[in-house]
C-alpha atoms as a PDB file:
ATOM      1  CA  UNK A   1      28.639   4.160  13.438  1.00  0.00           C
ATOM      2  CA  UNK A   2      28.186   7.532  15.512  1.00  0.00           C
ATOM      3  CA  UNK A   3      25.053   9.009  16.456  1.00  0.00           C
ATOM      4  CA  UNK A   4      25.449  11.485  13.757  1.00  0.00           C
ATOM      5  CA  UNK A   5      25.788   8.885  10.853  1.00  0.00           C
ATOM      6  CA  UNK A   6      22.584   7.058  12.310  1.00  0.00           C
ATOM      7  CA  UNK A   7      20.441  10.311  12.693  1.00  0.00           C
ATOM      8  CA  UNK A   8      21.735  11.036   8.744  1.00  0.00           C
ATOM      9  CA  UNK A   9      20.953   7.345   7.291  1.00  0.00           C
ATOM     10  CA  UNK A  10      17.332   7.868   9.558  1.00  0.00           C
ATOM     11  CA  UNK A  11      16.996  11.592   7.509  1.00  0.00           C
ATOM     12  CA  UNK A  12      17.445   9.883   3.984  1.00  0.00           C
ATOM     13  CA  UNK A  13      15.405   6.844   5.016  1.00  0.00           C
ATOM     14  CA  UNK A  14      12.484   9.532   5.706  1.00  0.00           C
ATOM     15  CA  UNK A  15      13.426  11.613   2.564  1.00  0.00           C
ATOM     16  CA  UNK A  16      13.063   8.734   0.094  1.00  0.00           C
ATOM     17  CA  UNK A  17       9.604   7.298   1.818  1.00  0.00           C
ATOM     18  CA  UNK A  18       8.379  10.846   1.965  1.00  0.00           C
ATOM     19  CA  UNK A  19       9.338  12.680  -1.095  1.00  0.00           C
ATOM     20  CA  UNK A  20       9.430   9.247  -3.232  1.00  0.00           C
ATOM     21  CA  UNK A  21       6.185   7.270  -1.250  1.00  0.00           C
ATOM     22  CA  UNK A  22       8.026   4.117  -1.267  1.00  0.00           C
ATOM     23  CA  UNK A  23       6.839   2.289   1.979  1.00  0.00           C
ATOM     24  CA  UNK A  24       9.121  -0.334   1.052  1.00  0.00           C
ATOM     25  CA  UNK A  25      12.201   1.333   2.808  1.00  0.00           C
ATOM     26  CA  UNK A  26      10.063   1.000   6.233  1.00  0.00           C
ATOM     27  CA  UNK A  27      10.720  -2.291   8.039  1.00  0.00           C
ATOM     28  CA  UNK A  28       7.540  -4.142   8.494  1.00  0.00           C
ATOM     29  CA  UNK A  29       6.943  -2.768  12.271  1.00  0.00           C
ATOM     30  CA  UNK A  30       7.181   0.454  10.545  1.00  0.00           C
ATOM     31  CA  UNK A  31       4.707   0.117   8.158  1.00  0.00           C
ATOM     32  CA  UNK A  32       2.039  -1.389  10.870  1.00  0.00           C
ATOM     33  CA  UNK A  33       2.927   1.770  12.733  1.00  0.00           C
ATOM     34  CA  UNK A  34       2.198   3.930   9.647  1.00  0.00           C
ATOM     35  CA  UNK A  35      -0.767   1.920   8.707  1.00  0.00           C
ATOM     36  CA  UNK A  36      -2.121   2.560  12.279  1.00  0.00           C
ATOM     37  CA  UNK A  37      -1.358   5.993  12.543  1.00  0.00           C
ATOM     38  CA  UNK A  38      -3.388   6.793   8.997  1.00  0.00           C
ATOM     39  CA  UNK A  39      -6.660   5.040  10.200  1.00  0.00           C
ATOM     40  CA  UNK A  40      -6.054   6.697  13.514  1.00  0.00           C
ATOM     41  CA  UNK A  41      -5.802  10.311  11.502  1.00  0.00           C
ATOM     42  CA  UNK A  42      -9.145   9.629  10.099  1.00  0.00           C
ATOM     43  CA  UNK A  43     -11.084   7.464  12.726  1.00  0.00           C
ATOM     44  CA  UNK A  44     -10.786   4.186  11.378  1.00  0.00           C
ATOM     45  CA  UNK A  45     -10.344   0.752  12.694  1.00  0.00           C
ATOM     46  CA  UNK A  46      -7.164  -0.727  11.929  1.00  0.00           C
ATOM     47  CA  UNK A  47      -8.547  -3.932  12.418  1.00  0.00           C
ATOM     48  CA  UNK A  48     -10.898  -3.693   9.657  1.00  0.00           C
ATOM     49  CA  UNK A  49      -8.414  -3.543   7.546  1.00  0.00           C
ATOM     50  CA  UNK A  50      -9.384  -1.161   5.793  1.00  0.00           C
ATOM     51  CA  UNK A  51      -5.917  -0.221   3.581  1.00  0.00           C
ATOM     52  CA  UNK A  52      -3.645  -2.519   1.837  1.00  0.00           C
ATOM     53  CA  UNK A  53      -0.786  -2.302   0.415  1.00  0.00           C
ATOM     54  CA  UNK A  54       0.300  -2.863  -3.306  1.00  0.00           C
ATOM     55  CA  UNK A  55       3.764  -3.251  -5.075  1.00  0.00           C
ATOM     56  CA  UNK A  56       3.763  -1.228  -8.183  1.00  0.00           C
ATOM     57  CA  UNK A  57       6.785  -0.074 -10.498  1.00  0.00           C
ATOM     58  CA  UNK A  58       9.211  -1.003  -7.352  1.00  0.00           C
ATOM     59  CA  UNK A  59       7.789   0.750  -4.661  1.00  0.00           C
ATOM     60  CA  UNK A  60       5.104  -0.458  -1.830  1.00  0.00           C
ATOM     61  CA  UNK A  61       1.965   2.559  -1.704  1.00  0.00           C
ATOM     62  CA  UNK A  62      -1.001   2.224   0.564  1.00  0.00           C
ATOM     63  CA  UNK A  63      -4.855   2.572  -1.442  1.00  0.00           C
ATOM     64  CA  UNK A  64      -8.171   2.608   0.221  1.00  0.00           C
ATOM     65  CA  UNK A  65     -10.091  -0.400  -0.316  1.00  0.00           C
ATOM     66  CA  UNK A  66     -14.130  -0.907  -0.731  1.00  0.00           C
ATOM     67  CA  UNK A  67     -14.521  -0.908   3.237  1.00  0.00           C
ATOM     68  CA  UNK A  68     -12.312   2.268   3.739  1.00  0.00           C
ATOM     69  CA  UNK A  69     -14.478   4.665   1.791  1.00  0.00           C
ATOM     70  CA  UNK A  70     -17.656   3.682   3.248  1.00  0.00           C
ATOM     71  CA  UNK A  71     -16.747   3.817   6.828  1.00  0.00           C
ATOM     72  CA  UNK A  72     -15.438   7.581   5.688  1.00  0.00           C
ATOM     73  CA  UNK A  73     -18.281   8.607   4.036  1.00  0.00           C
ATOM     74  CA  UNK A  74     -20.681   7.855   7.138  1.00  0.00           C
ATOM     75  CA  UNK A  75     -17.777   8.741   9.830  1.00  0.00           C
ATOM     76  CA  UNK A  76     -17.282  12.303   8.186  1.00  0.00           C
ATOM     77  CA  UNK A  77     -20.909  13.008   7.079  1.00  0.00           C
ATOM     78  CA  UNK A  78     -19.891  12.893   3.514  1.00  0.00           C
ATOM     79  CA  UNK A  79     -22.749  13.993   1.336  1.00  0.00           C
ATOM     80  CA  UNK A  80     -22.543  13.558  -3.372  1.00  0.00           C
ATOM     81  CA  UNK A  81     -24.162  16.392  -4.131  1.00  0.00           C
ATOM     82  CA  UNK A  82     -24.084  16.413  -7.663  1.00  0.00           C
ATOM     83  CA  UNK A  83     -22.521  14.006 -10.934  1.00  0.00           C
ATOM     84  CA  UNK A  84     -22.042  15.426 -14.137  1.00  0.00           C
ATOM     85  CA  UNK A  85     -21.220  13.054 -16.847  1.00  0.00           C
ATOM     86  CA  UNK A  86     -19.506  13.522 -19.899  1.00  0.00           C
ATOM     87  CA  UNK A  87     -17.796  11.846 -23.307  1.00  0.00           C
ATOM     88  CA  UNK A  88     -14.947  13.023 -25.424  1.00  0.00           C
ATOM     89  CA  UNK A  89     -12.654  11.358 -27.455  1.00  0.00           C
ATOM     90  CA  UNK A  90     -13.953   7.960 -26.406  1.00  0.00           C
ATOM     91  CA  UNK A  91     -12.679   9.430 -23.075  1.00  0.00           C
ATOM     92  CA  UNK A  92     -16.008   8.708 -20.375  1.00  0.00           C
ATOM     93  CA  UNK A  93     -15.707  11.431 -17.553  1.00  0.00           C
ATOM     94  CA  UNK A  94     -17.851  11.612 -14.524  1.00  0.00           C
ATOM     95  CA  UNK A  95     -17.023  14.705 -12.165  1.00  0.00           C
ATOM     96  CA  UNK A  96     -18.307  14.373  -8.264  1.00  0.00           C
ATOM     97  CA  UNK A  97     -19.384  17.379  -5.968  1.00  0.00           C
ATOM     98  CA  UNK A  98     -20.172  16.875  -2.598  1.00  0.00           C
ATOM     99  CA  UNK A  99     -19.450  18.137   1.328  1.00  0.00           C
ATOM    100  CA  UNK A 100     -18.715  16.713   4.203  1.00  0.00           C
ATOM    101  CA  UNK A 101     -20.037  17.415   7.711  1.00  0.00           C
ATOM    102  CA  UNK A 102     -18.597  20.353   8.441  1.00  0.00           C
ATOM    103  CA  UNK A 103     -19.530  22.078   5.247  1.00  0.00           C
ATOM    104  CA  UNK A 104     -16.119  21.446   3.553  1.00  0.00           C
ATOM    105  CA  UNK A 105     -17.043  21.234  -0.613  1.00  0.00           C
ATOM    106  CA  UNK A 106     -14.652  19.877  -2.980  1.00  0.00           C
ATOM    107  CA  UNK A 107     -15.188  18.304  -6.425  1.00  0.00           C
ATOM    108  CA  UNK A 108     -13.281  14.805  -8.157  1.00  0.00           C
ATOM    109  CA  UNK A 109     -13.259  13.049 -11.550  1.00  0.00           C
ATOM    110  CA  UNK A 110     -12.715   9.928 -13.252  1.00  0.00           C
ATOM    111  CA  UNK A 111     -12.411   8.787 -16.012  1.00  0.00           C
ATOM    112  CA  UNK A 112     -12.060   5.342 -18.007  1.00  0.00           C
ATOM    113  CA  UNK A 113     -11.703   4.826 -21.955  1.00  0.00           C
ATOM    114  CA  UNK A 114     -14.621   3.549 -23.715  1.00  0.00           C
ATOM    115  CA  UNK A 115     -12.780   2.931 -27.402  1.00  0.00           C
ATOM    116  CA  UNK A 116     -13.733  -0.217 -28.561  1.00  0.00           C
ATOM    117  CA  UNK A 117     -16.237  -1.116 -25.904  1.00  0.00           C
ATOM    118  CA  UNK A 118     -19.940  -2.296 -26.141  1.00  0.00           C
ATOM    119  CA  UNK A 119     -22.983  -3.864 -24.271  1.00  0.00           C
ATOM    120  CA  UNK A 120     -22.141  -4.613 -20.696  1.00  0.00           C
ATOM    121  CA  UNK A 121     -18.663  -3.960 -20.502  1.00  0.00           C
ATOM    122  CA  UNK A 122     -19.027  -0.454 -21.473  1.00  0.00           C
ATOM    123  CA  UNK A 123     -21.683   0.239 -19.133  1.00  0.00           C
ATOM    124  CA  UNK A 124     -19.535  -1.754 -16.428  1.00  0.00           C
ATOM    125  CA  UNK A 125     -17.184   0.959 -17.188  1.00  0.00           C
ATOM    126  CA  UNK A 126     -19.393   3.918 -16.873  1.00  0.00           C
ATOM    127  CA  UNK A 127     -20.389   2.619 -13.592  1.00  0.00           C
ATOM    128  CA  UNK A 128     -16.738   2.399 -12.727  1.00  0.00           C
ATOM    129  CA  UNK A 129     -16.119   5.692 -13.609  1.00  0.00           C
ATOM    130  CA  UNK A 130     -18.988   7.346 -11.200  1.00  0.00           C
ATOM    131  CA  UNK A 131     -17.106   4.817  -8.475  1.00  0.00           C
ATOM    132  CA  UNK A 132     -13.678   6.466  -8.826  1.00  0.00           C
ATOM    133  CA  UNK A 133     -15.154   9.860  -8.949  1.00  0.00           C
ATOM    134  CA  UNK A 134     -17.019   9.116  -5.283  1.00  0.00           C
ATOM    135  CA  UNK A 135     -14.137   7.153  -4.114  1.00  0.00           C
ATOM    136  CA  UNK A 136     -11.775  10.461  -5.039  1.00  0.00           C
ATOM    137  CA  UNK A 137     -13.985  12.719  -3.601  1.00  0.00           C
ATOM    138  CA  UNK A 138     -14.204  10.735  -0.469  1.00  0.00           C
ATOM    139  CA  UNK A 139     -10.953  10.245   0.082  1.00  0.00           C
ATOM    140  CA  UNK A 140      -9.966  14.181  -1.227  1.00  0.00           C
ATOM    141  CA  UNK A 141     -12.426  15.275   1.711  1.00  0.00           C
ATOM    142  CA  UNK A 142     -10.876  13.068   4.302  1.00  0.00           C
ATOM    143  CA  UNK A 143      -7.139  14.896   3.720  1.00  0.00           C
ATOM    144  CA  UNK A 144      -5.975  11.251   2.407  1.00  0.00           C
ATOM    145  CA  UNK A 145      -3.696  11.474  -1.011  1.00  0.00           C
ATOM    146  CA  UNK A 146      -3.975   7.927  -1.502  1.00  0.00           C
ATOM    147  CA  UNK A 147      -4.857   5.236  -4.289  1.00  0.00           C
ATOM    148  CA  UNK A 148      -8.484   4.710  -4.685  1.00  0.00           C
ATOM    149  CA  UNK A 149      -9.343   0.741  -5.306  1.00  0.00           C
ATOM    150  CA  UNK A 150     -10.918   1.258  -7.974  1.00  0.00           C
ATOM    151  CA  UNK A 151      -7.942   3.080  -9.379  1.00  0.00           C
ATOM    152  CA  UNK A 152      -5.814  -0.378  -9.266  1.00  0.00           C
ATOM    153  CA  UNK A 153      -5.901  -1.913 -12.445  1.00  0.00           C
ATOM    154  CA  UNK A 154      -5.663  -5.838 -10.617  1.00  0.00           C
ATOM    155  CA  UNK A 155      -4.878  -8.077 -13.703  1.00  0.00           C
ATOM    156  CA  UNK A 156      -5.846 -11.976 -14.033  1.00  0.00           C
ATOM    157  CA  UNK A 157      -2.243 -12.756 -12.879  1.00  0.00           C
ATOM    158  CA  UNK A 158      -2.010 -10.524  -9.699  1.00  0.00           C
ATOM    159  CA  UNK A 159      -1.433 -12.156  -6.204  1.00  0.00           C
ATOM    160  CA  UNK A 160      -1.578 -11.237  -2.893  1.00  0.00           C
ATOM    161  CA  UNK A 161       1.056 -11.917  -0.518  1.00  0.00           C
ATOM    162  CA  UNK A 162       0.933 -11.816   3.104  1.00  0.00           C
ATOM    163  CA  UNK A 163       3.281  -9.541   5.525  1.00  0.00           C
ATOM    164  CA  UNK A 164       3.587 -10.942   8.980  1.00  0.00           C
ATOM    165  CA  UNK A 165       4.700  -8.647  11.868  1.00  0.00           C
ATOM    166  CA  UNK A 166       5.318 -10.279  15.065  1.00  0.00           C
ATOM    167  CA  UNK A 167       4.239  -7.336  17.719  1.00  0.00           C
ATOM    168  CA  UNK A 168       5.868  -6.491  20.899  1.00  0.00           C
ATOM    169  CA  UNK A 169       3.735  -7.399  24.142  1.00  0.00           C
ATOM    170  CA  UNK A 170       2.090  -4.278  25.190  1.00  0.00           C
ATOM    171  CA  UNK A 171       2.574  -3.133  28.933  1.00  0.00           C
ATOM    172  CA  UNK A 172      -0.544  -4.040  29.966  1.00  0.00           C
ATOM    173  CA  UNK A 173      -0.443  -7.485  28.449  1.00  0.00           C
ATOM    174  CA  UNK A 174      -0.244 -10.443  31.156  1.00  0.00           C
ATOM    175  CA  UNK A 175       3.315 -11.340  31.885  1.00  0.00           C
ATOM    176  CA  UNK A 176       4.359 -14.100  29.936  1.00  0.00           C
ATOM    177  CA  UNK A 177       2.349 -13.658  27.078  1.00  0.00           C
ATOM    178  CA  UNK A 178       3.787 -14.142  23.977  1.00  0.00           C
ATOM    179  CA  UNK A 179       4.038 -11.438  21.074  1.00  0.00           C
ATOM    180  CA  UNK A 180       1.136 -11.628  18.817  1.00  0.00           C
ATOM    181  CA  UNK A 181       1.356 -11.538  15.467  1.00  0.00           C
ATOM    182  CA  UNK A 182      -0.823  -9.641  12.651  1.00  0.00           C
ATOM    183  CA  UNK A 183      -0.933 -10.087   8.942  1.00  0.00           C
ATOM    184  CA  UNK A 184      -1.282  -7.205   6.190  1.00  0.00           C
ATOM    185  CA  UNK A 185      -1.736  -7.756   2.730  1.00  0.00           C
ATOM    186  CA  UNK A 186       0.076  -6.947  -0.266  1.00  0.00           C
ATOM    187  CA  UNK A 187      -1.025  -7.083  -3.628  1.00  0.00           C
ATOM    188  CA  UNK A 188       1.629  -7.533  -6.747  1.00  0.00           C
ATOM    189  CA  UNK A 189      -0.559  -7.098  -9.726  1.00  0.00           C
ATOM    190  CA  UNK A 190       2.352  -8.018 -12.063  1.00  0.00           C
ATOM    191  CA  UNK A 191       4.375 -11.144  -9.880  1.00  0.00           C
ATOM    192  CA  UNK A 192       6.854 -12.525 -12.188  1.00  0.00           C
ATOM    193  CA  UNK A 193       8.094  -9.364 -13.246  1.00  0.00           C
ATOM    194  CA  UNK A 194       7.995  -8.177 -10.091  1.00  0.00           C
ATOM    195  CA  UNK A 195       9.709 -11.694  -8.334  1.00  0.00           C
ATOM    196  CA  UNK A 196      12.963 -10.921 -11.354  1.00  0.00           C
ATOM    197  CA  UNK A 197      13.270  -7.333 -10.412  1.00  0.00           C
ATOM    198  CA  UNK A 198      13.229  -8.464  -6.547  1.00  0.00           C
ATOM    199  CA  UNK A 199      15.625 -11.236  -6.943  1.00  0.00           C
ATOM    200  CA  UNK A 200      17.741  -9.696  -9.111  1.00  0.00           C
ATOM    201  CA  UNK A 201      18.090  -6.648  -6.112  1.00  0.00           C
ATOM    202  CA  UNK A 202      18.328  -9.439  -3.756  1.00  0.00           C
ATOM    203  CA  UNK A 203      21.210 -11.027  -5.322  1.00  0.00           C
ATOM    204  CA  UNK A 204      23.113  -7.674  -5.918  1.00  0.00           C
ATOM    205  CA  UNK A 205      22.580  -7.295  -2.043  1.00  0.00           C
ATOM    206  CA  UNK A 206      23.698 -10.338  -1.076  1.00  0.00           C
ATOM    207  CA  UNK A 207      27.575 -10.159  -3.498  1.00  0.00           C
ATOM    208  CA  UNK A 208      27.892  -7.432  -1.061  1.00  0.00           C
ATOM    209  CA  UNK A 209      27.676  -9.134   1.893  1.00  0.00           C
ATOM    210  CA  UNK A 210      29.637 -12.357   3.697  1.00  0.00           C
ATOM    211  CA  UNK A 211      27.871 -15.711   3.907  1.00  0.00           C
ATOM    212  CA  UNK A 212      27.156 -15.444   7.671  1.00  0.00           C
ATOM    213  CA  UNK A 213      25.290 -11.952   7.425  1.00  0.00           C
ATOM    214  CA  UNK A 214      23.184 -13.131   4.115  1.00  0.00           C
ATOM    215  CA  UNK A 215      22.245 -16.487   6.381  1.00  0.00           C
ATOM    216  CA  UNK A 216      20.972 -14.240   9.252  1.00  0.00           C
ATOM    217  CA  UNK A 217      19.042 -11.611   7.160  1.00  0.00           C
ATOM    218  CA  UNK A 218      17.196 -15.031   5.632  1.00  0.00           C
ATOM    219  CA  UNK A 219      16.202 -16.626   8.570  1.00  0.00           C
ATOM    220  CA  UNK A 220      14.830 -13.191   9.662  1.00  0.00           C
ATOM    221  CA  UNK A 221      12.320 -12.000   6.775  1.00  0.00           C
ATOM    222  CA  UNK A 222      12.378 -15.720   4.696  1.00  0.00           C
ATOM    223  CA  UNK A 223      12.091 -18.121   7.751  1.00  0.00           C
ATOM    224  CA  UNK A 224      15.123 -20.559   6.269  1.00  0.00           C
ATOM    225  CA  UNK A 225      18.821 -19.782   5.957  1.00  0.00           C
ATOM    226  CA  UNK A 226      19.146 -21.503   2.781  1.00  0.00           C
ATOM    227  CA  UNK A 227      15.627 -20.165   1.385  1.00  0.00           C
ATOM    228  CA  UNK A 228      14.847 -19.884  -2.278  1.00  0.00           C
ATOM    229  CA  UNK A 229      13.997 -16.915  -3.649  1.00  0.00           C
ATOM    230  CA  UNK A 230      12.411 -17.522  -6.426  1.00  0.00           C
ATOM    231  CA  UNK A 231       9.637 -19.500  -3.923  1.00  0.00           C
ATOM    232  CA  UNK A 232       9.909 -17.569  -1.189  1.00  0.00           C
ATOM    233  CA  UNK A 233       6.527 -15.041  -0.338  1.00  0.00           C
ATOM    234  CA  UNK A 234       6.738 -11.716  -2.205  1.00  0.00           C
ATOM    235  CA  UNK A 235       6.086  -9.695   0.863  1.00  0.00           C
ATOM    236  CA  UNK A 236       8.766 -11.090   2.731  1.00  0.00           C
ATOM    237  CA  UNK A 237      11.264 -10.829  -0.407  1.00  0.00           C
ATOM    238  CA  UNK A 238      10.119  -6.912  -0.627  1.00  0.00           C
ATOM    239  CA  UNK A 239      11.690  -6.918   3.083  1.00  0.00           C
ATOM    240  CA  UNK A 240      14.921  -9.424   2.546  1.00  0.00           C
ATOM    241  CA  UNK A 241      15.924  -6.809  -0.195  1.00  0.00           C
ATOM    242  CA  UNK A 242      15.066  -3.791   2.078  1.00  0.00           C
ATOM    243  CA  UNK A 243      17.564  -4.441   5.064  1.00  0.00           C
ATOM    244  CA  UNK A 244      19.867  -6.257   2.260  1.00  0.00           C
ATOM    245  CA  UNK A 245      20.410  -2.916   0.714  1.00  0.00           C
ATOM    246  CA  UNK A 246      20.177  -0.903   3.579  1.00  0.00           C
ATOM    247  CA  UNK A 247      22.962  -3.044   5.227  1.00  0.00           C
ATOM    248  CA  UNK A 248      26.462  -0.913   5.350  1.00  0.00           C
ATOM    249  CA  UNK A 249      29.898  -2.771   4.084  1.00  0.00           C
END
């Protein structure tokens, strides 16, 4: 392949992540780099873990969890200055104002549906509603156009699977050290539908493909030439299919 077919593929790779926000077409070194360089764009600790990442309708988004907000709010000074509640069409609204440090306003909502709902679930869900209002306004004042966790509908049935990436040693690590590993996780709110879809992709891939190339792409992302894929961690499945599809004939 010549330099000008790589720097092309590299140009659609970006095109699709960027325009589409699928951070599924990102190898998993990638996505630690992203992940790093959005806490780093807003002062956070990587090591907090303060993202995740979550599988929904076939792409791989990061939200803001719990811990991400509240490090934001006291990081960037960010002050709720008002809440204004409202109900319409069994439709319960709660609209946030506030400012942040350096006297930058803005102004969220959210909203949650109250049909049908009594005693303590509807007031759970009025007191969700004020929480994704904050959590949008916090995360609207911080420049970050991301899921709010209280935005991610997490069914009985969701799991969370766990990404691996095996780090280069850094130049001032001792000499001899070996590569150290870190762990992300990735939440799959619907995972059978989701394992089908991903298997089904997987197998596509892999008709494409000789033998020999499928065996290597296993033992890299599913640990076990002869892996099974419909037991195989969903996280490292999301990255099989990746380089299966990205592979060229």
């Amino acid at each position: 392949m010549t330099d000008l077919a790589t720097k092309q593929d590299t140009a659609l790779l970006l095109e699709r992540v960027v325009v589409g926000g699928d951070l599924s077409k990102l190898t998993p070194t990638e996505r630690m780099t992203y992940y790093a360089e959005v806490c780093k764009s807003v002062g956070l600790n990587p090591m907090t873990q303060p993202f995740s990442y979550l599988y929904l309708s076939n792409k791989m988004v990061l939200y803001a969890r719990k811990e991400a907000k509240e490090q934001l709010r006291q990081l960037h000074g960010i002050s709720v200055t008002k809440l204004d509640a409202a109900l319409m069409d069994g439709i319960y609204t709660v609209t946030a104002w506030g400012h942040n440090k350096h006297g930058r306003t803005d102004v969220a909502t959210g909203a949650v549906s109250l049909d049908g709902k009594r005693g303590q679930e509807k007031a759970d869900l009025c007191m969700k509603a004020e929480t994704k209002a904050k959590g949008r306004l916090t995360l609207s004042l911080c420049g970050l156009g991301m899921l709010d966790e209280s935005e991610v509908e997490v069914p009985p049935t969701a799991v969370t699977a766990t990404e691996v990436v095996t780090a280069a040693v850094g130049s001032g690590s001792l000499a001899g050290e070996p590569p150290q590993q870190q762990q992300t996780d990735v939440m799959f709110p619907t995972p059978e539908s989701d394992r089908i879809g991903l298997v089904q992709r997987a197998r596509i891939g892999m008709a494409r493909l000789n033998k020999q190339k499928v065996g290597k792409l296993k033992e890299v992302w599913l640990g076990d030439a002869e892996a099974d894929l419909e037991k195989t961690d969903l996280a490292a499945l999301v990255s099989f299919v990746r380089d299966l599809e990205a592979e060229k004939l």
